[in-house]
PDB file of N, CA and C in Angstrom:
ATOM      1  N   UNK A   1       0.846  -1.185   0.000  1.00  0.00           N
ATOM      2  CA  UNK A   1       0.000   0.000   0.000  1.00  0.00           C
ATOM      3  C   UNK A   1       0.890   1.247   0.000  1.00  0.00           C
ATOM      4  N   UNK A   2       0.713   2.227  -1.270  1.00  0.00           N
ATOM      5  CA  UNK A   2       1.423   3.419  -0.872  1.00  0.00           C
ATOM      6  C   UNK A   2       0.952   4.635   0.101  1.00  0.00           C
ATOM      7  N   UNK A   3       1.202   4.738   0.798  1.00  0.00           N
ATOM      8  CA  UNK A   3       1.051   5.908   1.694  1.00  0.00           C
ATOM      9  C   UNK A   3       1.935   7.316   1.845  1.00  0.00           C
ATOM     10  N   UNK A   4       2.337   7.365   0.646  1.00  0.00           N
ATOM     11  CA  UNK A   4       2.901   8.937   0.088  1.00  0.00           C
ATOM     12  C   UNK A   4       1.916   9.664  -0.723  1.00  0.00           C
ATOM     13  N   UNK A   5       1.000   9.183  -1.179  1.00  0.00           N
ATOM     14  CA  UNK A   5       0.156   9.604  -1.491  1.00  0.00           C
ATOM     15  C   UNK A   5      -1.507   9.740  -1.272  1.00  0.00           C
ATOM     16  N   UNK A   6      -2.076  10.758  -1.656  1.00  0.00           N
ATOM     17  CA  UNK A   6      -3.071  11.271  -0.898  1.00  0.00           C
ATOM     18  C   UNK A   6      -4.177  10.425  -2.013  1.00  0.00           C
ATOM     19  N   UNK A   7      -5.650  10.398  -1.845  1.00  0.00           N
ATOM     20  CA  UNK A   7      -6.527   9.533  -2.759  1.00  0.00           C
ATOM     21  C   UNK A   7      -7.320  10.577  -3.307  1.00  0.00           C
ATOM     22  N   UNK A   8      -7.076  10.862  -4.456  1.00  0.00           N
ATOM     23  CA  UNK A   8      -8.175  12.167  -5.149  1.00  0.00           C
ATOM     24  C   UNK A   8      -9.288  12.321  -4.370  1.00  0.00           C
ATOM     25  N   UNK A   9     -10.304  10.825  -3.890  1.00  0.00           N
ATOM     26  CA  UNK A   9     -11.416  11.074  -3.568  1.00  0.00           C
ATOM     27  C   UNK A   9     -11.576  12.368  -2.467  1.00  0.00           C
ATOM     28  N   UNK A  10     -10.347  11.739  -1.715  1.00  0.00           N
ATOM     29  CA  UNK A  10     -10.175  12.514  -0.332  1.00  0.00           C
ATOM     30  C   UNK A  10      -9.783  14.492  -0.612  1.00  0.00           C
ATOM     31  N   UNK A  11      -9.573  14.727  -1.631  1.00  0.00           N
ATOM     32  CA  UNK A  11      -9.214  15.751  -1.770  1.00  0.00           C
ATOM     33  C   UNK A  11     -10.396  16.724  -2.125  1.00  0.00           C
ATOM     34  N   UNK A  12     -11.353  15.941  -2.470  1.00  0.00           N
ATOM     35  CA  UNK A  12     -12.730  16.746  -2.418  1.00  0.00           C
ATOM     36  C   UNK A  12     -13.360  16.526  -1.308  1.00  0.00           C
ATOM     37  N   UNK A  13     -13.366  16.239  -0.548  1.00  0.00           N
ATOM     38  CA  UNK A  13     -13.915  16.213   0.978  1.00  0.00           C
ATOM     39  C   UNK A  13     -13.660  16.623   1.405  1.00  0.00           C
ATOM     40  N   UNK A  14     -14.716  17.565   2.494  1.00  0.00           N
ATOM     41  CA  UNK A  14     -14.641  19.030   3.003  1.00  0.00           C
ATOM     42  C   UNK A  14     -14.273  18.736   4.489  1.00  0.00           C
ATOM     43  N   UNK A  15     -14.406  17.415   5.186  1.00  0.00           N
ATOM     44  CA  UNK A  15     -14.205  16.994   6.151  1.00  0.00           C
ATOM     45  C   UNK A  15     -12.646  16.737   5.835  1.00  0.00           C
ATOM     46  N   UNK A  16     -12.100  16.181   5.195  1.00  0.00           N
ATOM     47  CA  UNK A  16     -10.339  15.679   4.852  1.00  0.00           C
ATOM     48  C   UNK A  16      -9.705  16.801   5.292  1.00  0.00           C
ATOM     49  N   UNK A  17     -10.517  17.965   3.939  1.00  0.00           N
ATOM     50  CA  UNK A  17      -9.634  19.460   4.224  1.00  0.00           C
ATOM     51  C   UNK A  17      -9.758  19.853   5.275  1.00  0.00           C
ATOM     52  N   UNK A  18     -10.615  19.947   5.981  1.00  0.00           N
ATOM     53  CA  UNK A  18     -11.057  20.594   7.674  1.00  0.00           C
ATOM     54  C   UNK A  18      -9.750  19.748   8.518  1.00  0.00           C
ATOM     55  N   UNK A  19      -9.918  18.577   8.403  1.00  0.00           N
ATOM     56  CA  UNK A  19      -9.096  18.073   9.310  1.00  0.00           C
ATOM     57  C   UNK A  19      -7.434  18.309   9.169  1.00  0.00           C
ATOM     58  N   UNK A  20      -7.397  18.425   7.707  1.00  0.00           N
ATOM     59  CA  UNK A  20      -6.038  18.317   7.162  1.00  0.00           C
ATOM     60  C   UNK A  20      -5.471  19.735   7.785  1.00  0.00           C
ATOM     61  N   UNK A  21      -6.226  21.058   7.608  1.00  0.00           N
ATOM     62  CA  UNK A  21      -5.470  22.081   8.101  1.00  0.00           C
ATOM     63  C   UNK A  21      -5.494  22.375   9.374  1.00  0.00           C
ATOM     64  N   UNK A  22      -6.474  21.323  10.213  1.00  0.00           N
ATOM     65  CA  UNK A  22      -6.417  21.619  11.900  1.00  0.00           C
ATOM     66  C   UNK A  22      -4.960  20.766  12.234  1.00  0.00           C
ATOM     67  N   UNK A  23      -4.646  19.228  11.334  1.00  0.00           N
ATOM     68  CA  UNK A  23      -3.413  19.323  11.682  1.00  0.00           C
ATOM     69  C   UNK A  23      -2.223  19.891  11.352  1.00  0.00           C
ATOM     70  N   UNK A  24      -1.989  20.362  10.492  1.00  0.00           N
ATOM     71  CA  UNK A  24      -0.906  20.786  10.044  1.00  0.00           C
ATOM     72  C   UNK A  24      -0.734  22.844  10.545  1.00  0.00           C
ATOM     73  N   UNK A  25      -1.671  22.838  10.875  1.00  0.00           N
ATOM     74  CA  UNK A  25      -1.852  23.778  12.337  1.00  0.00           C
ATOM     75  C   UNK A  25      -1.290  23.727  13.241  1.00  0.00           C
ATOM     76  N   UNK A  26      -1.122  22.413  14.014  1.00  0.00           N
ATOM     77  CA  UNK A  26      -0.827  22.237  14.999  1.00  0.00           C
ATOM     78  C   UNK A  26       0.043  21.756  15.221  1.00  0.00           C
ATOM     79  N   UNK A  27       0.833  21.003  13.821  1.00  0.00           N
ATOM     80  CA  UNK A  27       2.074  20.353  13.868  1.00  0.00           C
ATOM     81  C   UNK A  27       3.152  21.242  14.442  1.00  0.00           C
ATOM     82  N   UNK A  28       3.582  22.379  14.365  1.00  0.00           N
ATOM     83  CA  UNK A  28       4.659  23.219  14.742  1.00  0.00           C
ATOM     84  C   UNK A  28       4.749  23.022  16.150  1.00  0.00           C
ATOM     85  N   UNK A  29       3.418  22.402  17.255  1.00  0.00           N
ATOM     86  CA  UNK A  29       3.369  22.792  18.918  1.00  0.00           C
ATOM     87  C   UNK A  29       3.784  21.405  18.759  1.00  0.00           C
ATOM     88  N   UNK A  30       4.123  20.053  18.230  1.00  0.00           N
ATOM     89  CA  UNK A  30       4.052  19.517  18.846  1.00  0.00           C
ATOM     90  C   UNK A  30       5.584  18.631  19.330  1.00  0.00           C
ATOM     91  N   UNK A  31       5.866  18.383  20.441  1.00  0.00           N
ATOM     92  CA  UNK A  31       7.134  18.666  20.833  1.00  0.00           C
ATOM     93  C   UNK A  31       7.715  17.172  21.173  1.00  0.00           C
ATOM     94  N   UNK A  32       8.601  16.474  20.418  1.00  0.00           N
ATOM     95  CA  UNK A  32       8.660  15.148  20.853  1.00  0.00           C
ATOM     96  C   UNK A  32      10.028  14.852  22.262  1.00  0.00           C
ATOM     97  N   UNK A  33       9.754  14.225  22.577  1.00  0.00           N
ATOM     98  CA  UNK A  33      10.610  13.921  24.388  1.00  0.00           C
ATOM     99  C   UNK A  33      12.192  13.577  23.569  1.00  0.00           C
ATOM    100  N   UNK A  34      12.846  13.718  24.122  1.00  0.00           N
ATOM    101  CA  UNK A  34      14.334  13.717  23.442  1.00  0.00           C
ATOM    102  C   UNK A  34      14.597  12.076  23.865  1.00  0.00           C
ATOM    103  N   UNK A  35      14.169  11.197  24.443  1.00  0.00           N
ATOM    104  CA  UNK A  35      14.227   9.866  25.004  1.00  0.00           C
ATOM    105  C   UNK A  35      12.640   9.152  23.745  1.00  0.00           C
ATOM    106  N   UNK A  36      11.937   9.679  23.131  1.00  0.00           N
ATOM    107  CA  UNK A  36      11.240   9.150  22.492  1.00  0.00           C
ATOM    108  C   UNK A  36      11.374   9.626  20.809  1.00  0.00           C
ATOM    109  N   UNK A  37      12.501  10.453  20.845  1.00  0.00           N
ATOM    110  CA  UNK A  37      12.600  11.218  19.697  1.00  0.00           C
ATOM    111  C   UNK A  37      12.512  10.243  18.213  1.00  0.00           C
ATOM    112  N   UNK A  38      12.930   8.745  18.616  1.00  0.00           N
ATOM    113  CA  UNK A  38      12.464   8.132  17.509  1.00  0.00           C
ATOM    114  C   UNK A  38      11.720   7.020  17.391  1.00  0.00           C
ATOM    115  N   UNK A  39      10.809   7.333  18.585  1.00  0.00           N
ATOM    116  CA  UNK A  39       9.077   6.607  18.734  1.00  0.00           C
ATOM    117  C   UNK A  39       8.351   7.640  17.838  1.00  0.00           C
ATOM    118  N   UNK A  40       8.264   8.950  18.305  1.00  0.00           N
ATOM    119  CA  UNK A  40       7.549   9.798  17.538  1.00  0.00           C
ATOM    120  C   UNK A  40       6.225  10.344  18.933  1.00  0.00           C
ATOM    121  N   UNK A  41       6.589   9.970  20.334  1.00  0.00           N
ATOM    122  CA  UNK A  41       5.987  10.503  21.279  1.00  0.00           C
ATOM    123  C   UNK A  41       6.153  11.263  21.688  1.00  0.00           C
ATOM    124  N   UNK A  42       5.346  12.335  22.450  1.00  0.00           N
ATOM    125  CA  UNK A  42       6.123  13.411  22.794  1.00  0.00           C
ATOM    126  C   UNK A  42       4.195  13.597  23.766  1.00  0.00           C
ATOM    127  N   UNK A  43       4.694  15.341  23.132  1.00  0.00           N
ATOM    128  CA  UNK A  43       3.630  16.065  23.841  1.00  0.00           C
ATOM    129  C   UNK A  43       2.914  17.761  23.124  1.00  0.00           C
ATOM    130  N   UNK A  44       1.871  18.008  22.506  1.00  0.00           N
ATOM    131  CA  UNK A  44       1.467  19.153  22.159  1.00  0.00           C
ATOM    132  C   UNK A  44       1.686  20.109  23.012  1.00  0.00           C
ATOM    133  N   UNK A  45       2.121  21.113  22.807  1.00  0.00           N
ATOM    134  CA  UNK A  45       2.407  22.424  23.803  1.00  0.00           C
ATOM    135  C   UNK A  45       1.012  23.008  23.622  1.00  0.00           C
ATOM    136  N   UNK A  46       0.961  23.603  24.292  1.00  0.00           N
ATOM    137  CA  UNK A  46      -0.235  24.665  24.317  1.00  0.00           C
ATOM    138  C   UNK A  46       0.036  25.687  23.831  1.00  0.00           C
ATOM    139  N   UNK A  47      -1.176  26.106  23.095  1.00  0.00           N
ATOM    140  CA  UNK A  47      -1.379  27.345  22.373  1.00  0.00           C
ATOM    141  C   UNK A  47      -1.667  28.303  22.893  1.00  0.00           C
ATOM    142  N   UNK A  48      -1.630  28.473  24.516  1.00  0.00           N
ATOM    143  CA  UNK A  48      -2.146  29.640  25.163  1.00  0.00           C
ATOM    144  C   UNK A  48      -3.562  29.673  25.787  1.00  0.00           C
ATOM    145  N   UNK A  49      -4.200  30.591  26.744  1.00  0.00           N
ATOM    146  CA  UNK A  49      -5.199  30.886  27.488  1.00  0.00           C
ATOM    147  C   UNK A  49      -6.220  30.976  26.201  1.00  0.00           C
ATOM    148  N   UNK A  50      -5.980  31.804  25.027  1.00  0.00           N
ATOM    149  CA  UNK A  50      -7.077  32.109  24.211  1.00  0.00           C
ATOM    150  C   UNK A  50      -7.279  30.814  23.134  1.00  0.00           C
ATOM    151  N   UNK A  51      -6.086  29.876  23.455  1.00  0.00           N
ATOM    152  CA  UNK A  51      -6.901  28.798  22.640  1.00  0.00           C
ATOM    153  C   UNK A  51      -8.321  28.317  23.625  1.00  0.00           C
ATOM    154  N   UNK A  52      -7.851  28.001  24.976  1.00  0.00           N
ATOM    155  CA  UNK A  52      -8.996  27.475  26.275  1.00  0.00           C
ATOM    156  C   UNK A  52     -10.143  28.311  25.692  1.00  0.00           C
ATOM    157  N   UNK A  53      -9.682  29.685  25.888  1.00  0.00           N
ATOM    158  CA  UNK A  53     -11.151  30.515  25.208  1.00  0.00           C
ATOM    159  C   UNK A  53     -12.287  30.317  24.214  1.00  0.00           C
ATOM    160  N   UNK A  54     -11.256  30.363  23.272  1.00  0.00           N
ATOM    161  CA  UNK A  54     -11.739  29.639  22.177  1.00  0.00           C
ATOM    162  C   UNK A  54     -13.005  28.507  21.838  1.00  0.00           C
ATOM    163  N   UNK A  55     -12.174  27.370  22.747  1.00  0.00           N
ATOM    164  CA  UNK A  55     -13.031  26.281  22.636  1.00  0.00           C
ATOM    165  C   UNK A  55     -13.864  25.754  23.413  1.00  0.00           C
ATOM    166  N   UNK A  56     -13.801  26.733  25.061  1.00  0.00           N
ATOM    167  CA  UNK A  56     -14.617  27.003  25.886  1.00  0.00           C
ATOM    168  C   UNK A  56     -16.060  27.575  24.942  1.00  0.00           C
ATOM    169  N   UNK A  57     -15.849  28.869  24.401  1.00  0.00           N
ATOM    170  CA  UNK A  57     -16.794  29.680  23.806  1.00  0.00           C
ATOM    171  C   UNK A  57     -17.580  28.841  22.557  1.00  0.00           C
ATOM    172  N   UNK A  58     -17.015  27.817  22.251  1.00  0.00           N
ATOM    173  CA  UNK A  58     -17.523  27.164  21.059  1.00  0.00           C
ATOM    174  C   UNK A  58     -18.176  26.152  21.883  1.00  0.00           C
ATOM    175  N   UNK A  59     -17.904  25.596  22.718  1.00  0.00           N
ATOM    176  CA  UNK A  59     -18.374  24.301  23.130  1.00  0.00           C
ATOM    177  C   UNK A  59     -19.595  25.220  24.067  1.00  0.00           C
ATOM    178  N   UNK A  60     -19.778  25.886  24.515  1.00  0.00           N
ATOM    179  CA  UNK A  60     -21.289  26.625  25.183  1.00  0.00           C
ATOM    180  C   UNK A  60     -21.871  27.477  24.178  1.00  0.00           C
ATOM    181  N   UNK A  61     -21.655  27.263  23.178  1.00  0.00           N
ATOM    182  CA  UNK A  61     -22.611  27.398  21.613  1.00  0.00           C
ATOM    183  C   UNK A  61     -23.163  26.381  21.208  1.00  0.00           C
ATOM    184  N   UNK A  62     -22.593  24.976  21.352  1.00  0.00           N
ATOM    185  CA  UNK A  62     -23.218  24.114  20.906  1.00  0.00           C
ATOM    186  C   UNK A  62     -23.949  23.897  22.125  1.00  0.00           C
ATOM    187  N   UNK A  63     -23.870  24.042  23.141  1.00  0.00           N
ATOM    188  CA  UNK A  63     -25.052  23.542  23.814  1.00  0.00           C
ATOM    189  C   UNK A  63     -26.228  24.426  24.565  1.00  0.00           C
ATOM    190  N   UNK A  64     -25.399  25.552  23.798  1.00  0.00           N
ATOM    191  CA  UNK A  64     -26.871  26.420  24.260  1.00  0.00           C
ATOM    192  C   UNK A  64     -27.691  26.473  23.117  1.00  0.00           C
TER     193      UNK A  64
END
């Protein structure tokens, strides 16, 4: 199976793209342990108080 490449289908899907740029967003925070550096484990840093905000404020939208 090649996995260098992406599947056309997927490239019209609005869910793929959504997801694709939330990760590659987030790839820059994420920080691997110098003892796991070639597991590929680590840990996401945080984006700050106004990310919490953020998704605080979104998540009491959906349920209000």
């Amino acid at each position: 199976m090649d996995t260098t490449t992406i599947d056309p289908k997927l490239l019209n899907s609005s869910l793929f793209q959504e997801l694709m740029a939330e990760g590659l967003a987030m790839q820059d925070r994420f920080a691997a342990e110098p003892v796991y550096a070639k597991t590929g484990h680590g840990y996401l840093k945080s984006a700050g108080v106004n990310e919490l905000k953020k998704i605080k404020k979104t998540s009491q939208q959906k349920a209000g």
